[in-house]
Protein backbone atom coordinates (compact mmCIF):
# COMPACT_ATOMS: atom_id res chain seq x y z
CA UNK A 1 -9.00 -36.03 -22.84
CA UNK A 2 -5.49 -37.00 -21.81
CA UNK A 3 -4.88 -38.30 -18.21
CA UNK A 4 -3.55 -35.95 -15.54
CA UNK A 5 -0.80 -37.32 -13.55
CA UNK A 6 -1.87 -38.30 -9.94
CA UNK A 7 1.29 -39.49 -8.43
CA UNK A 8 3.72 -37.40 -7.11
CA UNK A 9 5.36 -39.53 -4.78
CA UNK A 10 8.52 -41.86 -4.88
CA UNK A 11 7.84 -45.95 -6.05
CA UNK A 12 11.05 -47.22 -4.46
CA UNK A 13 9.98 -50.87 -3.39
CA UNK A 14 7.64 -51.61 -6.44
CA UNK A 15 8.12 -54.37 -8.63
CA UNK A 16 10.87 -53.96 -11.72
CA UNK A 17 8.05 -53.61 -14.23
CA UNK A 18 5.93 -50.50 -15.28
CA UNK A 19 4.05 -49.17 -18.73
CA UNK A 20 4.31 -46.79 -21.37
CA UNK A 21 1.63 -44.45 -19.72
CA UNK A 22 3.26 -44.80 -16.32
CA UNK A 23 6.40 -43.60 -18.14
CA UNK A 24 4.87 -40.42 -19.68
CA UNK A 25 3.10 -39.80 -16.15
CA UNK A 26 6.36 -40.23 -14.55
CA UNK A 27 7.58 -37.98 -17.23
CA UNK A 28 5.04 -34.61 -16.79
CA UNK A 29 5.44 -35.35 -13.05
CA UNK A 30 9.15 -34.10 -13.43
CA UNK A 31 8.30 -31.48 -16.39
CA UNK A 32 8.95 -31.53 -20.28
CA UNK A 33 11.74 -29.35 -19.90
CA UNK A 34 13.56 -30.83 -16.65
CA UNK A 35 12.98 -34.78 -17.32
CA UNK A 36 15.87 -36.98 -17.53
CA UNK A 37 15.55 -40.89 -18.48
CA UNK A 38 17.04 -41.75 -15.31
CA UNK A 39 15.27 -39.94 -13.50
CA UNK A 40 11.72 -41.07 -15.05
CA UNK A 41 13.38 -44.75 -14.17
CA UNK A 42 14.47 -43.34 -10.55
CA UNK A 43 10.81 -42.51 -9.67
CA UNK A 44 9.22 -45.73 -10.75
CA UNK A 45 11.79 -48.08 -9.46
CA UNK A 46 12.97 -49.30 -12.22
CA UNK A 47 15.89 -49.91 -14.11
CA UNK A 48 16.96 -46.93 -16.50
CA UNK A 49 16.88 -49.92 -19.40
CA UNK A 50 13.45 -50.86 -19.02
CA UNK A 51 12.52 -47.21 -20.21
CA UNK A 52 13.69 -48.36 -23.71
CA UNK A 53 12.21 -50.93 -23.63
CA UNK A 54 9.22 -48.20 -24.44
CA UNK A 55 11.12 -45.42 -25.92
CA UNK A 56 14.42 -45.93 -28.10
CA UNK A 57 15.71 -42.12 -27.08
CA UNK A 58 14.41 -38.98 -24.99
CA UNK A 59 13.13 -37.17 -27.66
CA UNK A 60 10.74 -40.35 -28.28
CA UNK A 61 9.65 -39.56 -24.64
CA UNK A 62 9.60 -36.21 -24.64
CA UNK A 63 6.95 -36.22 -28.13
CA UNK A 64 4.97 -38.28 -26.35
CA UNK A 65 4.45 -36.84 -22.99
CA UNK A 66 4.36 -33.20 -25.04
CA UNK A 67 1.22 -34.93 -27.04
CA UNK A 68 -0.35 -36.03 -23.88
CA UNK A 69 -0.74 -32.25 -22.87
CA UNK A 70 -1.37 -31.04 -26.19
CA UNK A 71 -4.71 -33.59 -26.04
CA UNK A 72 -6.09 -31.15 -23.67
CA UNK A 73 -6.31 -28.51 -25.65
CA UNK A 74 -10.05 -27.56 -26.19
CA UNK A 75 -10.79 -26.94 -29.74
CA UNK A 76 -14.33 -26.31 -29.49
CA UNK A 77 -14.76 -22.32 -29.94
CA UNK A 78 -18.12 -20.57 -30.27
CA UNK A 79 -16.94 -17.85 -32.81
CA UNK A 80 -19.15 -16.66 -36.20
CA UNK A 81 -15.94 -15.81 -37.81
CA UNK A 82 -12.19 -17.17 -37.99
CA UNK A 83 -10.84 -14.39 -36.78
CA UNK A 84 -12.26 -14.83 -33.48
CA UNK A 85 -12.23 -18.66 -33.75
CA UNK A 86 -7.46 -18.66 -34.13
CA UNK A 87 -7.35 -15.75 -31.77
CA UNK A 88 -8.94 -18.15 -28.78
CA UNK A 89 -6.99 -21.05 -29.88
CA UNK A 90 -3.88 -18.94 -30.09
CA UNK A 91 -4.43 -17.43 -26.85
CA UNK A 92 -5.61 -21.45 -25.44
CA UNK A 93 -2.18 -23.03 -26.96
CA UNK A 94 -0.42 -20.16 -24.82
CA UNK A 95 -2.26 -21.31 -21.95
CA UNK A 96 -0.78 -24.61 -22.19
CA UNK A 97 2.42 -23.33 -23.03
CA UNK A 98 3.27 -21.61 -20.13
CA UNK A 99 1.49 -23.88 -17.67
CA UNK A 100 4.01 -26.45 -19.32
CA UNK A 101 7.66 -25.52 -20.28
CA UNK A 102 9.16 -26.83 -22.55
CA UNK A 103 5.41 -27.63 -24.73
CA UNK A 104 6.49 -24.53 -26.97
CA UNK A 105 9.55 -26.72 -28.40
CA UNK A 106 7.15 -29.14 -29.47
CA UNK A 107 4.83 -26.59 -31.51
CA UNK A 108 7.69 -25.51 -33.17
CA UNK A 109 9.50 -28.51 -34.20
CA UNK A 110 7.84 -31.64 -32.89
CA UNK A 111 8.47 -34.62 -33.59
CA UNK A 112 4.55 -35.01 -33.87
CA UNK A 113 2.23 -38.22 -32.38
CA UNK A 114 -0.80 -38.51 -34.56
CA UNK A 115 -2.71 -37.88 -31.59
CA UNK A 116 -1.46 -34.08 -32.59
CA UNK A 117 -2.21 -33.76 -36.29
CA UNK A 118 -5.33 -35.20 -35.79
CA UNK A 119 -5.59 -32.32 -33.30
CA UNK A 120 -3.90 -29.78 -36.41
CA UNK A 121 -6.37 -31.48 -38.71
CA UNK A 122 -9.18 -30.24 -36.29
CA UNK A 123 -8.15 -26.61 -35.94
CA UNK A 124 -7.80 -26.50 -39.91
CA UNK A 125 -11.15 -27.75 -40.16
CA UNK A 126 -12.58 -25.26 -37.95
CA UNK A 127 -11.15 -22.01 -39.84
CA UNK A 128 -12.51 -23.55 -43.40
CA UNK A 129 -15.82 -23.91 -41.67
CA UNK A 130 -15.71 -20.47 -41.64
CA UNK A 131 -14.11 -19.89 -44.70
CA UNK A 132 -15.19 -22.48 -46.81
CA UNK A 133 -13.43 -21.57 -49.86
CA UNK A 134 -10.04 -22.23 -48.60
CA UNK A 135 -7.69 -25.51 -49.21
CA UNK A 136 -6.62 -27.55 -46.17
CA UNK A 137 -2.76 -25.59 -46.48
CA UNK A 138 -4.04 -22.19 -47.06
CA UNK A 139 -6.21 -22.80 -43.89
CA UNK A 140 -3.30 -23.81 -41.86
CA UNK A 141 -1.34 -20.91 -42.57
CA UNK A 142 -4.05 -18.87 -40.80
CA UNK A 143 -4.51 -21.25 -37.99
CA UNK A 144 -0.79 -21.69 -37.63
CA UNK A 145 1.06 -18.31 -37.86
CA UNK A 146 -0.74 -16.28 -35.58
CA UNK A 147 -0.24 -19.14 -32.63
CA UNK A 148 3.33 -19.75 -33.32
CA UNK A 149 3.93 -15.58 -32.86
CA UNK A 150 2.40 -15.93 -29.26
CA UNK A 151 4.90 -19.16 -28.44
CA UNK A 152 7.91 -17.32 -29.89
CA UNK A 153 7.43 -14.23 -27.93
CA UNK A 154 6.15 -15.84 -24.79
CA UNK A 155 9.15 -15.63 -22.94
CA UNK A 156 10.43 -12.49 -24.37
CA UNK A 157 11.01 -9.32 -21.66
CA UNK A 158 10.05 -7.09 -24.59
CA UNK A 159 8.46 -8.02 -26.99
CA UNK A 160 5.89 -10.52 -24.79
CA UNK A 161 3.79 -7.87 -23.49
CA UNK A 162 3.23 -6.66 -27.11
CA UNK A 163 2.64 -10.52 -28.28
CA UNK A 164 -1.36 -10.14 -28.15
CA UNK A 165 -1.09 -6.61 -30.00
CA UNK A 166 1.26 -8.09 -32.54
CA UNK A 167 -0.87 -11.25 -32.88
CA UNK A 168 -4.08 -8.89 -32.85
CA UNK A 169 -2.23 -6.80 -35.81
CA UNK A 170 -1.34 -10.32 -38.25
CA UNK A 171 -5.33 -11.45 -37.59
CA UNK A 172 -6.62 -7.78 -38.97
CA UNK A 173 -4.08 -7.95 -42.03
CA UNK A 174 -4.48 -11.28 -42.80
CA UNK A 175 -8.65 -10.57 -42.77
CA UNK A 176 -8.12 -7.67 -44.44
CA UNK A 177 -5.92 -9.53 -47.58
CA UNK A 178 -8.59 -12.31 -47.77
CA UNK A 179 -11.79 -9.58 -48.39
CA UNK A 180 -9.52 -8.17 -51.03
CA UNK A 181 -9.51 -11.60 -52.80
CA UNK A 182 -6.01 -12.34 -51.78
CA UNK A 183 -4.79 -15.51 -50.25
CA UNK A 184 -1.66 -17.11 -48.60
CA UNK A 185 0.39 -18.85 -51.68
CA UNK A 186 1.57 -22.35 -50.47
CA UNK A 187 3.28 -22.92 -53.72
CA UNK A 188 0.98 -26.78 -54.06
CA UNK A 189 2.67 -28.01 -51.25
CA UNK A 190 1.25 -30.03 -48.21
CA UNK A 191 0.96 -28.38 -44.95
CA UNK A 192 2.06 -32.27 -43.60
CA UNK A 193 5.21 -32.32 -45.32
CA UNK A 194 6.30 -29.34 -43.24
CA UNK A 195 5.65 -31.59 -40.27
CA UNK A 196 8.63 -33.90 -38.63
CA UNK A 197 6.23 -37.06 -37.01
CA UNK A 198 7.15 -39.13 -34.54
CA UNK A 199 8.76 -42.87 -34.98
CA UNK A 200 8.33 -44.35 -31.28
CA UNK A 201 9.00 -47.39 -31.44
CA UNK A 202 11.37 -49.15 -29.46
């Protein structure tokens, strides 16, 4: 379970020194989508410099506070079938989404902590426990798709309200293909090497 930020106030006046995990605190404090380097450095009295000492850019920051949140995603779902089981995480990864802007950038695109695909590992298990017959990328088409139409409609005047219809509508098709014997083509290649992962060191 990741650790909730408790401090919302200023550290002027503390000593010039500070850690990674104050630094991603610091970080959802201000918000994925609004943080600034300096301003991380601002709050914990530090010098701008000693961030990257941590991080070598913002996007190293960013991927790492992002995975923070994404660690509190629950993954355990009482469902028979997988229908129900990636309809609850789908609607649970929207949760988070819009509880944290600027989390739905780093579905899409990452860069990814392994603290994350060990999460995307998880999920993938979870639909080929209830379809066992499935490989490890077919599976994570099914887990993936349906979640990544509720992020890219999420802040959509039009089409958001339909998002859970729409998302409702790929879950019955895609069941519906896979009774009929078809299933999603991924061509032999790896659902990792569609992933960009995260290189955070300083």
């Amino acid at each position: 379970m990741a650790r909730q930020p408790t401090r919302g106030h200023s550290r002027t006046g503390r000593p010039a020194s500070t850690s990674l995990d104050e630094i991603v605190d610091v970080t959802l404090e201000l918000g994925l989508e609004a943080f600034t380097v300096a301003a991380v450095a601002e709050r914990l009295g530090i010098a701008e410099g000693t961030v990257y000492n941590y991080v070598r850019r913002r996007e190293d920051l960013y991927s790492l506070a992002a995975a923070r949140v994404v660690e509190q995603l629950d993954v355990r779902v009482d469902a028979e079938d997988w229908v129900g089981y990636v309809d609850e995480i789908s609607r649970r990864v929207l949760d988070l989404a819009v509880r944290h802007p600027g989390l739905r950038t780093y579905f899409f695109w990452g860069p990814y902590q392994p603290s994350t695909v060990s999460i995307f590992e998880t999920l993938i298990q979870g639909v080929q426990a209830r379809l066992p017959y499935l490989t490890e990328d077919e599976a994570f088409v099914l887990i993936s798709r349906p979640t990544i139409l509720n992020l890219e409609y999420m802040d959509d005047a039009f089409m958001g309200p339909a998002a859970a219809w729409l998302r409702c509508a790929l879950l019955t098709g895609l069941d519906a293909l896979l009774r009929a014997g078809e299933r999603p083509p991924t061509e032999g290649r790896s659902w990792r090497s569609l992933l960009r992962f995260a290189d955070s060191t300083p």
